[in-house]
C-alpha atoms as a PDB file:
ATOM      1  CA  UNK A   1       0.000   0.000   0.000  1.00  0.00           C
ATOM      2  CA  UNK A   2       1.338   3.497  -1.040  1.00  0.00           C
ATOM      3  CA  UNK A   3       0.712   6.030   1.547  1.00  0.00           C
ATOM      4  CA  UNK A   4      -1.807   7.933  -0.314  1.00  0.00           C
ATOM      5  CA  UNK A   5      -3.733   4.451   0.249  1.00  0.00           C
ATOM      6  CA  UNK A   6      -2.968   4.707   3.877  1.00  0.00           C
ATOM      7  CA  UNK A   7      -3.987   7.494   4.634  1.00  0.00           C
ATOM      8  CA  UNK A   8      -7.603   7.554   2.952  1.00  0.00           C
ATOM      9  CA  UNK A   9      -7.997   3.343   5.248  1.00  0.00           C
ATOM     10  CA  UNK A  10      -7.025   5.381   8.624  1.00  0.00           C
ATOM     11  CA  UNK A  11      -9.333   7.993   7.268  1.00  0.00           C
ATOM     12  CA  UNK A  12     -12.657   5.874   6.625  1.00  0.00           C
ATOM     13  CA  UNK A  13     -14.867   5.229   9.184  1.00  0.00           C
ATOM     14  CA  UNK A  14     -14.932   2.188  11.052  1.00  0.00           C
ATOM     15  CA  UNK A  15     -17.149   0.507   8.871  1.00  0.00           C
ATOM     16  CA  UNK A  16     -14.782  -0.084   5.835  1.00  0.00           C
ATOM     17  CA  UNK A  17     -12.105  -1.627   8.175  1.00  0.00           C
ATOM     18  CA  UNK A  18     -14.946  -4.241   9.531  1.00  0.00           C
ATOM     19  CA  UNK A  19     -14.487  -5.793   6.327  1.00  0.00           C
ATOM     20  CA  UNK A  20     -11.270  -6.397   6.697  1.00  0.00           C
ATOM     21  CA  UNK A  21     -10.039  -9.356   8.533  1.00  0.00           C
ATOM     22  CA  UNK A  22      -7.634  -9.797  11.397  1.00  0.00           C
ATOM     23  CA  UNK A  23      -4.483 -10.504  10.125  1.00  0.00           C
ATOM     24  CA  UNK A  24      -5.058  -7.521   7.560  1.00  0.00           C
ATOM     25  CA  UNK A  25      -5.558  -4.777  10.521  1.00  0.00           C
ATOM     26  CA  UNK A  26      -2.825  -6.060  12.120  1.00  0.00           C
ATOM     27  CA  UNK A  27      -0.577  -5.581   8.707  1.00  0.00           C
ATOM     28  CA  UNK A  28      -2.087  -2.221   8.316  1.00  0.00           C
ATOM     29  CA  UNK A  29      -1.260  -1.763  12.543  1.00  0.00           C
ATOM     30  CA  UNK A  30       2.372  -2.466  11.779  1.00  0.00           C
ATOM     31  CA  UNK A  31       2.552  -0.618   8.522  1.00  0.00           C
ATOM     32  CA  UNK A  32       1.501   2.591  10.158  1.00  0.00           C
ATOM     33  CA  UNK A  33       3.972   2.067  12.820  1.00  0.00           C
ATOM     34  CA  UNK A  34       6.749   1.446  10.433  1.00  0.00           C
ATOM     35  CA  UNK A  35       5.696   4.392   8.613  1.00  0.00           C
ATOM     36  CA  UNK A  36       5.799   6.958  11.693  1.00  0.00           C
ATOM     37  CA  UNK A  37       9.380   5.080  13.044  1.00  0.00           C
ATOM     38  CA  UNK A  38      10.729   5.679   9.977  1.00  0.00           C
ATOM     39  CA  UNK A  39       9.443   9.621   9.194  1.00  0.00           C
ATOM     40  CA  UNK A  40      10.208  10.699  13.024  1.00  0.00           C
ATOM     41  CA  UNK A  41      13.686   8.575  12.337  1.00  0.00           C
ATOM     42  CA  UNK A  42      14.464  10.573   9.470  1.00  0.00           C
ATOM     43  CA  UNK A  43      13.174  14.016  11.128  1.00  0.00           C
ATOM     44  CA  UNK A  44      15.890  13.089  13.979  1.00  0.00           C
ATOM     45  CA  UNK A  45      18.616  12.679  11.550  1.00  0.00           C
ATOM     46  CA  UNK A  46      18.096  15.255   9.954  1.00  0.00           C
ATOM     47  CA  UNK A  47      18.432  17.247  13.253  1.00  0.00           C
ATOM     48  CA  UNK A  48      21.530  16.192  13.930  1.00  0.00           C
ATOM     49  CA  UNK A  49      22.599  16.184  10.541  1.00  0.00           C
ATOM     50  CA  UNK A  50      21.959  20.232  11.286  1.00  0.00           C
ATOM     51  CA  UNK A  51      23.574  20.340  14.548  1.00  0.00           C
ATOM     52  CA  UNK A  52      26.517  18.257  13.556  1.00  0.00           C
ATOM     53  CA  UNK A  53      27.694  20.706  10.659  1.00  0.00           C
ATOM     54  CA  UNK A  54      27.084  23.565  13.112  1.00  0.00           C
ATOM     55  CA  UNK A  55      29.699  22.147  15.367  1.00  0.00           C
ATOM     56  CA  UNK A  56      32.272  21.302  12.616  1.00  0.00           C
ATOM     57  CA  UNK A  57      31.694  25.101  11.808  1.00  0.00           C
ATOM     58  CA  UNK A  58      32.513  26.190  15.047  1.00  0.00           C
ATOM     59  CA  UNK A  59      35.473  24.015  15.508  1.00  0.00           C
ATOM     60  CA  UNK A  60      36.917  24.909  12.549  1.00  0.00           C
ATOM     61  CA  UNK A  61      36.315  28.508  13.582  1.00  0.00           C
ATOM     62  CA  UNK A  62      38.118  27.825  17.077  1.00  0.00           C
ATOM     63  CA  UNK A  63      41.347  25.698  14.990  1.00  0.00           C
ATOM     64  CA  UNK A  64      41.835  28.997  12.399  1.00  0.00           C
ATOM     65  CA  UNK A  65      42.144  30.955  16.121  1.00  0.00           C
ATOM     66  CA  UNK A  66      44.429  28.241  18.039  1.00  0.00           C
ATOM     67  CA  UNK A  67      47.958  29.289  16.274  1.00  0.00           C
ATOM     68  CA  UNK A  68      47.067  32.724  16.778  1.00  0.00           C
ATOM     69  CA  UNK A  69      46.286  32.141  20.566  1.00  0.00           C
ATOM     70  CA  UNK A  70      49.143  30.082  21.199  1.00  0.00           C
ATOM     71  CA  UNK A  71      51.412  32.584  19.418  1.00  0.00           C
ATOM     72  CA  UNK A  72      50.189  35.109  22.327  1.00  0.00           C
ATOM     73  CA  UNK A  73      50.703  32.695  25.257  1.00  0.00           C
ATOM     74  CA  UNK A  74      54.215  32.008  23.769  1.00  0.00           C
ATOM     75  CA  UNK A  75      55.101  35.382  23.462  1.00  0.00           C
ATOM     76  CA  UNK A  76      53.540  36.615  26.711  1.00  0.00           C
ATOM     77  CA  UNK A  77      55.914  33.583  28.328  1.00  0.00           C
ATOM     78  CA  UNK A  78      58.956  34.283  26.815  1.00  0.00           C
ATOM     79  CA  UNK A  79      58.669  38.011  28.060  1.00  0.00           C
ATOM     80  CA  UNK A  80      57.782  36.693  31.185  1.00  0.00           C
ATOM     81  CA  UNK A  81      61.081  34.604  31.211  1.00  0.00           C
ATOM     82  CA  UNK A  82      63.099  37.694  30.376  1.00  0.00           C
ATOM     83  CA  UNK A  83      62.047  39.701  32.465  1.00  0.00           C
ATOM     84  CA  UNK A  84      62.269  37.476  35.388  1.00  0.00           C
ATOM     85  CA  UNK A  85      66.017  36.392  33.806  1.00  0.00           C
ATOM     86  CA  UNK A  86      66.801  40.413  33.252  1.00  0.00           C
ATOM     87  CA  UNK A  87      65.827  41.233  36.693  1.00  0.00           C
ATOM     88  CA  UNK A  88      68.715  40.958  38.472  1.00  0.00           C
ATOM     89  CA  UNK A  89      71.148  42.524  35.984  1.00  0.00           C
ATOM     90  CA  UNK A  90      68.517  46.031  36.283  1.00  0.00           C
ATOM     91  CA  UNK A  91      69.176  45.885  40.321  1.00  0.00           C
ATOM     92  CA  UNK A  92      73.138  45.976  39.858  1.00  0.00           C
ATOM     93  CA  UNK A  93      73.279  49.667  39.519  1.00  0.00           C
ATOM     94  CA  UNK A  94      71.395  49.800  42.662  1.00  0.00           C
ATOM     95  CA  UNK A  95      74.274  47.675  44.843  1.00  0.00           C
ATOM     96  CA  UNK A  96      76.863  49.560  43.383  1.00  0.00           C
ATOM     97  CA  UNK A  97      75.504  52.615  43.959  1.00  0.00           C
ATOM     98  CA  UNK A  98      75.419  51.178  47.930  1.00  0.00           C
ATOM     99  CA  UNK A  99      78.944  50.061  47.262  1.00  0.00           C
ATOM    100  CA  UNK A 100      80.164  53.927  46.195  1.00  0.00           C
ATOM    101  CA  UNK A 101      78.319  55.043  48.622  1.00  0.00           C
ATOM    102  CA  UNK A 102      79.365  52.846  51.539  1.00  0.00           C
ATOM    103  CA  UNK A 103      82.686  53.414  50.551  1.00  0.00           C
ATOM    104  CA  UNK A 104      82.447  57.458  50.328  1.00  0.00           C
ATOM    105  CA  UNK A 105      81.181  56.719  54.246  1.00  0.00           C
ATOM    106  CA  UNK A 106      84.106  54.435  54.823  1.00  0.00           C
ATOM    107  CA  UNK A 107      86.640  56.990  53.564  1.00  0.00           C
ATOM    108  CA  UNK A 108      84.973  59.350  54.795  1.00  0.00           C
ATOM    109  CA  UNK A 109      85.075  57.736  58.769  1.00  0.00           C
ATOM    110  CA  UNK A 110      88.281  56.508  58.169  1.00  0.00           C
ATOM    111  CA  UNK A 111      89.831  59.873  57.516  1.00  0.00           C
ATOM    112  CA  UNK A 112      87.968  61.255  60.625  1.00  0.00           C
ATOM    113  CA  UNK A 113      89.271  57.873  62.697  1.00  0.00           C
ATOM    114  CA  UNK A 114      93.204  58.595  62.344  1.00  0.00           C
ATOM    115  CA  UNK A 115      92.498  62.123  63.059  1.00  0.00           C
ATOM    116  CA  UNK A 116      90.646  61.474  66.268  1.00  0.00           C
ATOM    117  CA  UNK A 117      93.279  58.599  66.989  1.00  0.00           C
ATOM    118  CA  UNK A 118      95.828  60.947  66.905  1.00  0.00           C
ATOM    119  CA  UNK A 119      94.374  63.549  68.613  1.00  0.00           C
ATOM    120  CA  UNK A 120      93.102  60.987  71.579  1.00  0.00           C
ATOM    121  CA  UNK A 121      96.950  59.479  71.462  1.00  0.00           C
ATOM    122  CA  UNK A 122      98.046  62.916  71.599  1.00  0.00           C
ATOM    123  CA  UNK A 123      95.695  64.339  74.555  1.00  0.00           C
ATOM    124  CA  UNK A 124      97.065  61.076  76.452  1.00  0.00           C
ATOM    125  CA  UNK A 125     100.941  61.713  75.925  1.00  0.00           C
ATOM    126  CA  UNK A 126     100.794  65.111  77.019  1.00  0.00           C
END
């Protein structure tokens, strides 16, 4: 039976299916639900037919942006790394600044020591 066919036995009244026997309603039974299996089967495939190329859209969306985004996280790294390597070498001119000026001091009190030596080894000879 073609579903044009079908449709107009599911349509009749009651009456025309009387005349048909058992084992023909039951064919008819499991022809409809063969019918509506397969046409909700399709509609479901279909569906994710749809959503299935919307996702290999997106993903190929997200792979054109990986290299870019791992070029960033590389390069954010490596200036990371320098700057953490680097670090050090910018706080030298800090220490010998100390240095000069710890040693200006040193000079400086050592110049003023003698001087007061003497003049304390002098007060106590006289």
């Amino acid at each position: 039976m073609t579903n044009k066919q079908l449709k107009e036995v599911v349509e009749t009244p009651t009456t025309s299916s009387q005349g048909m026997g058992q084992g023909q309603a039951e064919n008819l039974v499991d022809l409809l639900y063969t019918q509506r299996l397969v046409t909700n089967g399709s509609t479901i495939l279909a569906s994710h037919a749809q959503h299935t190329g919307r996702t290999t859209q997106s993903l190929r969306g997200r792979s054109s942006q990986q290299p870019e985004t791992l070029a960033t996280l590389l390069g954010a790294s490596i200036e990371t790394s320098l700057r953490l390597f680097l670090l050090p070498l910018s706080l030298v001119p800090l220490f010998f600044k100390r240095e000069i000026a710890e040693e200006t001091e040193i000079e400086d009190s050592r110049g003023q020591e003698p001087e007061l030596t003497s003049q304390t080894e002098y007060t106590l000879v006289r």
